[in-house]
N, C-alpha and C. Protein backbone atom coordinates (compact mmCIF):
# COMPACT_ATOMS: atom_id res chain seq x y z
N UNK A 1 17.91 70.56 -13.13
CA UNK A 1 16.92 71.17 -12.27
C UNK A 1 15.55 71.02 -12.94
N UNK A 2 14.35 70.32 -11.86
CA UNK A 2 12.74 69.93 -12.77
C UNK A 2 12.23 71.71 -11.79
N UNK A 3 11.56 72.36 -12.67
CA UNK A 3 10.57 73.01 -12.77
C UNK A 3 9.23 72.76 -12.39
N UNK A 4 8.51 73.37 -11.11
CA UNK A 4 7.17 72.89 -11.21
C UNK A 4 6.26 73.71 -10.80
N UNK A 5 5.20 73.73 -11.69
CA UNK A 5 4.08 75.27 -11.99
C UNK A 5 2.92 74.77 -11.50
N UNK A 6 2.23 75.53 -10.91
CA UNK A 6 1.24 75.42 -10.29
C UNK A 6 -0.44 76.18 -10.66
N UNK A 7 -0.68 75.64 -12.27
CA UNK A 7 -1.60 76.37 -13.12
C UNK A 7 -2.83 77.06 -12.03
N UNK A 8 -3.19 76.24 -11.29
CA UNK A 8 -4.37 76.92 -10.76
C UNK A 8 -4.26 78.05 -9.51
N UNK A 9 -2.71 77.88 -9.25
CA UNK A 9 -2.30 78.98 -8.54
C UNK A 9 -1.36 79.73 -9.04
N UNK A 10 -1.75 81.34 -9.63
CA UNK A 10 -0.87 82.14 -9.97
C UNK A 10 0.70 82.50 -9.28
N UNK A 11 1.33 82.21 -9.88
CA UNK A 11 2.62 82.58 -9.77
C UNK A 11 3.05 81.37 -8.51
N UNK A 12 3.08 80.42 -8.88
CA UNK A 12 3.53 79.42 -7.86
C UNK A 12 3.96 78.42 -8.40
N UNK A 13 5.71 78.27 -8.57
CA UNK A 13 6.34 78.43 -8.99
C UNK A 13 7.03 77.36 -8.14
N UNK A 14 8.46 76.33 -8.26
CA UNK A 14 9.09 75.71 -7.30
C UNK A 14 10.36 74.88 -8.67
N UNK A 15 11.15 74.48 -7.87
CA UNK A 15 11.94 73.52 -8.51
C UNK A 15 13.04 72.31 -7.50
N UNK A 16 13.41 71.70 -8.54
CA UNK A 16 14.00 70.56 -7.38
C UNK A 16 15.45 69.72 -8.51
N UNK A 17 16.31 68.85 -7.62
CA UNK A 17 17.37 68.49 -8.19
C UNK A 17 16.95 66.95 -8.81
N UNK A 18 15.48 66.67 -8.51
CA UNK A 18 15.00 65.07 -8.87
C UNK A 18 13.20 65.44 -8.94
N UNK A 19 12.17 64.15 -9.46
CA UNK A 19 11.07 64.42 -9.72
C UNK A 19 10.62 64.45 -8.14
N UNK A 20 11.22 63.43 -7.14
CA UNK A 20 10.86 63.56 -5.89
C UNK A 20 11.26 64.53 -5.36
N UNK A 21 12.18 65.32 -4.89
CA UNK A 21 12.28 66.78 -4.74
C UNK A 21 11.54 67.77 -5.13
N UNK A 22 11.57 68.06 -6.39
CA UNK A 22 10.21 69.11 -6.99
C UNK A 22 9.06 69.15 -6.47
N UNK A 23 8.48 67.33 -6.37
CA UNK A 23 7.10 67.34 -6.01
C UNK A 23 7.11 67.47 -4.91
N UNK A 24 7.86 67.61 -3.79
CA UNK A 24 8.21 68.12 -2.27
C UNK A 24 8.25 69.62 -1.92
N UNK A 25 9.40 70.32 -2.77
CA UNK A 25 9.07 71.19 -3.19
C UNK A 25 7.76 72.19 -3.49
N UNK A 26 7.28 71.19 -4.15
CA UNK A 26 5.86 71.75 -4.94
C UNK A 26 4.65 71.72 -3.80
N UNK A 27 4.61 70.62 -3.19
CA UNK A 27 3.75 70.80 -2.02
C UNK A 27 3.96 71.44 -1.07
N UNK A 28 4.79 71.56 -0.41
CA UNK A 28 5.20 73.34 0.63
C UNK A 28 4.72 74.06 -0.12
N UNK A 29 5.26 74.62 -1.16
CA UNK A 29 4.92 75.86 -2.08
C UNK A 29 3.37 75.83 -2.23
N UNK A 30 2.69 75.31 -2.49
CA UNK A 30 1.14 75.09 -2.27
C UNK A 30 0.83 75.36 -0.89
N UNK A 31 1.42 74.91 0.36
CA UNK A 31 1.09 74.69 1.46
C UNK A 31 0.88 76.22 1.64
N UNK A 32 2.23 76.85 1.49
CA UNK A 32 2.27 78.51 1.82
C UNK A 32 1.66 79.04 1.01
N UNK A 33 1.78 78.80 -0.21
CA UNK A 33 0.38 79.73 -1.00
C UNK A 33 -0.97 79.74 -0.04
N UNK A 34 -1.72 78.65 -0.46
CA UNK A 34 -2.79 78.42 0.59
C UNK A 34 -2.84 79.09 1.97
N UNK A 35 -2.05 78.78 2.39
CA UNK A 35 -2.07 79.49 4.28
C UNK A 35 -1.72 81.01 3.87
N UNK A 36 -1.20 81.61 2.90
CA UNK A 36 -1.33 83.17 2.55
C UNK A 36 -2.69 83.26 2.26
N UNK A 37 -2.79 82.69 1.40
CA UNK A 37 -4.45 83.25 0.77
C UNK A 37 -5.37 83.46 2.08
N UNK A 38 -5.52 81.77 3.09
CA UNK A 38 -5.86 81.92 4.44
C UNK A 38 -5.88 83.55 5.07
N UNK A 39 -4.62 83.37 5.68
CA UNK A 39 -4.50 84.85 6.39
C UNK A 39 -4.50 86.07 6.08
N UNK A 40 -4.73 85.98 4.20
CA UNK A 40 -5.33 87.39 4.04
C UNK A 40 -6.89 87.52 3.94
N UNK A 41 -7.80 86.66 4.24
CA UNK A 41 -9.31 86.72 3.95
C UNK A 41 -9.25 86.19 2.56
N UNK A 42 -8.44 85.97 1.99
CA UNK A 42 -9.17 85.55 0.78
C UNK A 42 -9.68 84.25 -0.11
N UNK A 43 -10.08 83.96 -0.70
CA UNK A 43 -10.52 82.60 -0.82
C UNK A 43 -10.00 81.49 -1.65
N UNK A 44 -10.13 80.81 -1.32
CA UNK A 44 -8.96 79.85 -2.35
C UNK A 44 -9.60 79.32 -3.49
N UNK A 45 -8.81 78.77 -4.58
CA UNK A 45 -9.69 78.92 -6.07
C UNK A 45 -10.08 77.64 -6.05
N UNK A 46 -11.58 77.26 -6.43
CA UNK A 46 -11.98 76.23 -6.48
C UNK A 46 -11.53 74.64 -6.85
N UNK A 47 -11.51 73.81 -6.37
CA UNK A 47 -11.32 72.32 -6.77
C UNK A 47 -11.43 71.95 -8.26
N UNK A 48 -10.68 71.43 -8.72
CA UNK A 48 -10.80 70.72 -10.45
C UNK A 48 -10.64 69.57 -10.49
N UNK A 49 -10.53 68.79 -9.50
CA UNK A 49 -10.47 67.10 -9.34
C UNK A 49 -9.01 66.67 -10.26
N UNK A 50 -8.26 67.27 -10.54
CA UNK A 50 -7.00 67.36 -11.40
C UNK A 50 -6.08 66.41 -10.63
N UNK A 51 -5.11 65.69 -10.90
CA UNK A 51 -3.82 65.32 -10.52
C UNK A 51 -2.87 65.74 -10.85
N UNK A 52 -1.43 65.11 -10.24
CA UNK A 52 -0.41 65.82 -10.71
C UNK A 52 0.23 65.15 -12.09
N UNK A 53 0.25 66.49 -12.72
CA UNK A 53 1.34 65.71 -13.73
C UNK A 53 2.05 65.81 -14.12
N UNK A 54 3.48 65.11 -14.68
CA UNK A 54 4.83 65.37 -14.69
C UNK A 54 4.57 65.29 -16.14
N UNK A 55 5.59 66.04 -16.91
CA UNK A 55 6.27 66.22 -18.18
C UNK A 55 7.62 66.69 -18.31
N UNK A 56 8.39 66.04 -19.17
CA UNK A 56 9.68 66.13 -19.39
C UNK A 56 10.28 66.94 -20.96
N UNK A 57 10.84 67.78 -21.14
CA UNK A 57 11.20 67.82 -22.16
C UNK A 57 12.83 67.76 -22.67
N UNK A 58 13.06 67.22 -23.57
CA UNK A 58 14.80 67.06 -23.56
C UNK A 58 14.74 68.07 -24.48
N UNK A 59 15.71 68.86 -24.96
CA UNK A 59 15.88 69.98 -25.77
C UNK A 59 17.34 69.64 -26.48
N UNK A 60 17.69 68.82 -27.62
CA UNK A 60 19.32 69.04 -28.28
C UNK A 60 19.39 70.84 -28.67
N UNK A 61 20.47 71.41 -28.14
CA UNK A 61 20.84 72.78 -29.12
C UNK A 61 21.43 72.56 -30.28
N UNK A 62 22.31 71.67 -29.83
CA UNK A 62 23.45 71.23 -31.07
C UNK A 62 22.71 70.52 -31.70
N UNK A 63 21.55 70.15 -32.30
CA UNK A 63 21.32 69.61 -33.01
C UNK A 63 20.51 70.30 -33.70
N UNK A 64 19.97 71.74 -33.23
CA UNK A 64 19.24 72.31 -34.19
C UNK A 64 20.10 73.09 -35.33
């Protein structure tokens, strides 16, 4: 399961069974963040010209 965080939006949060899933995932989850923020009056957090970016980490247990 990929994990995918959404720094400039608090607590937005998603995951998926592949990198294409997640990032599918990840864009709904943006979509509805956004359209909440929308329909409560409030404003959405400014642009950072940022892309997306993937990172992987492998973790051995047994090897520590």
């Amino acid at each position: 399961m990929l994990r995918v965080r959404v720094p400039r939006l608090p607590g937005c949060v998603t995951e998926g069974d592949s990198v294409d899933e997640a990032l599918a995932n990840a864009r709904e989850a943006i979509t509805v963040y956004l359209l909440s923020l929308r329909d409560e009056g409030r404003a959405f957090p400014p642009a950072d010209g940022g892309g997306i970016q993937v990172r992987a980490v492998d973790v051995d247990v047994d090897a520590a």
